[in-house]
Every structure is written in C-alpha cells, then in structure tokens.
Protein backbone atom coordinates (compact mmCIF):
# COMPACT_ATOMS: atom_id res chain seq x y z
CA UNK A 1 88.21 67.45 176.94
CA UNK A 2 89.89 65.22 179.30
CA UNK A 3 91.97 65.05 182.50
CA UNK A 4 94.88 63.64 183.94
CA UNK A 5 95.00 62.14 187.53
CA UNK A 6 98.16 61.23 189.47
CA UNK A 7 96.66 59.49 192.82
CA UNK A 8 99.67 59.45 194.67
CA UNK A 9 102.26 62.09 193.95
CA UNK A 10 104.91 60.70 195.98
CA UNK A 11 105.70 58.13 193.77
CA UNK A 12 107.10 58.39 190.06
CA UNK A 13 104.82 58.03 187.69
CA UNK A 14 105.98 55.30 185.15
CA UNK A 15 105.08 55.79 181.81
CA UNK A 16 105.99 52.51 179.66
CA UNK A 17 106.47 51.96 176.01
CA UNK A 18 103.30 50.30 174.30
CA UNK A 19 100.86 50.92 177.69
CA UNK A 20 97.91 52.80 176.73
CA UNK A 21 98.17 56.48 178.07
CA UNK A 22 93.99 56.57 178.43
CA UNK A 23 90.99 55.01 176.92
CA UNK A 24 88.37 56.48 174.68
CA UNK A 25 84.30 56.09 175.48
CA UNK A 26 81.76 57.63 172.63
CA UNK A 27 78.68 58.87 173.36
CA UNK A 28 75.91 59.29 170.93
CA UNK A 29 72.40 58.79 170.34
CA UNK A 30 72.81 55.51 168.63
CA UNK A 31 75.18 53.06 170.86
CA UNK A 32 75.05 50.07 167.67
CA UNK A 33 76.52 52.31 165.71
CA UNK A 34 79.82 51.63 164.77
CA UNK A 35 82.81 53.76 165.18
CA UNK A 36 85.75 53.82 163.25
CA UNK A 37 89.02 55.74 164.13
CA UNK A 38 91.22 57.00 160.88
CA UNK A 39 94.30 59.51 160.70
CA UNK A 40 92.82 63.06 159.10
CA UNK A 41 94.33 65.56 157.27
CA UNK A 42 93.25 69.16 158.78
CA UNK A 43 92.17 70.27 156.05
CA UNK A 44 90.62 74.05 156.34
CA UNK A 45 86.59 72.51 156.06
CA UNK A 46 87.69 70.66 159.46
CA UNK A 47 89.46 73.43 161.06
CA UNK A 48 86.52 75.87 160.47
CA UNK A 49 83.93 73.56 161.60
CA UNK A 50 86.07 72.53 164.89
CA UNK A 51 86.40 76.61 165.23
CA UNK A 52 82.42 76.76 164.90
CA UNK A 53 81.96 74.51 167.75
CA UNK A 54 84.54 74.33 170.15
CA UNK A 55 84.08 75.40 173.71
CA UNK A 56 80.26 74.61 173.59
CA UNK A 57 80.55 72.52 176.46
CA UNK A 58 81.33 75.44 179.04
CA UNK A 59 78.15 77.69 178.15
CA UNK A 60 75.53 75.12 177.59
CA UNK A 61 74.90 71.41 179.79
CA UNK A 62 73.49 68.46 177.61
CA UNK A 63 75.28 68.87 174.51
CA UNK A 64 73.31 66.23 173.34
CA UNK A 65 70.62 68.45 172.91
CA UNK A 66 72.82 70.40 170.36
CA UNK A 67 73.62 67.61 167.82
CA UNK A 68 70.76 68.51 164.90
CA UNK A 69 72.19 72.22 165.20
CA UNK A 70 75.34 70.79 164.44
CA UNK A 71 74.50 68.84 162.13
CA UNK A 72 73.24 71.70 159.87
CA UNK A 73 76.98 73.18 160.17
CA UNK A 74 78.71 70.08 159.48
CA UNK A 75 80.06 69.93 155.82
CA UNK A 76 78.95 67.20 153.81
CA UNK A 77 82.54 65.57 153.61
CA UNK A 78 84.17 66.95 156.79
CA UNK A 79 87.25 63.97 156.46
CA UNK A 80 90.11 63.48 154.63
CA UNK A 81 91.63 60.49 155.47
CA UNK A 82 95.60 60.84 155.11
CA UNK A 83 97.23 58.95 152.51
C-alpha cells in the first residue's frame, strides 16, 4: 500500500523524466538480509498466493506477527524471473 501527497495544491506538480516517483523501505525480521529487486512473470503460483493474502493489513495490526502463517502458504518457488 502506499500514498501520494501533494503539499501544496496550488502549484503544478512537476513530474520530470529520470526523478524517482517514491522510494521503497523493507521491513522484515532480519534487517542484514539482503534484498534483491528482479522483473517477475505473474505466473498463476504468484497470482494465487498474492490472492491468499492480500488485504490482510485492514483486519489484523502487526502483520509481522503473521509471517510463519505465511510462510506455510508460500510455494516453494513463488518467482519467475522474466527472461
């Protein structure tokens, strides 16, 4: 999830070519661990288990709480890295 704030709406907003639009932060358990970003296919593994656990956020606080449950749901190879 993420929002969008315009701080002063009486002036454009300038959107240039090659500016970042936002910037990413990830949260887990283990901050040393690395994180690497790659382009994925959607393949239907990913789909389902992005149906299985999206909108968890607005019923239950701490998600961190819920990452072994996940895990159990989590296919063993959920990426496919595009070619």
């Amino acid at each position: 999830m993420w929002a969008f704030e315009w701080h002063d709406t009486s002036k454009d907003l300038i959107l240039k070519r090659d500016e970042p639009l936002f910037y990413c932060q990830f949260d887990g358990f283990d901050p040393s661990r690395t994180v690497k970003l790659v382009q994925a296919e959607k393949t239907p593994e990913l789909m389902q288990y992005m149906e299985q656990i999206s909108g968890v956020v607005s019923y239950v606080n701490q998600t961190f709480s819920l990452f072994s449950e996940v895990e159990k749901v989590k296919p063993s190879k959920l990426i496919k890295s595009k070619q």
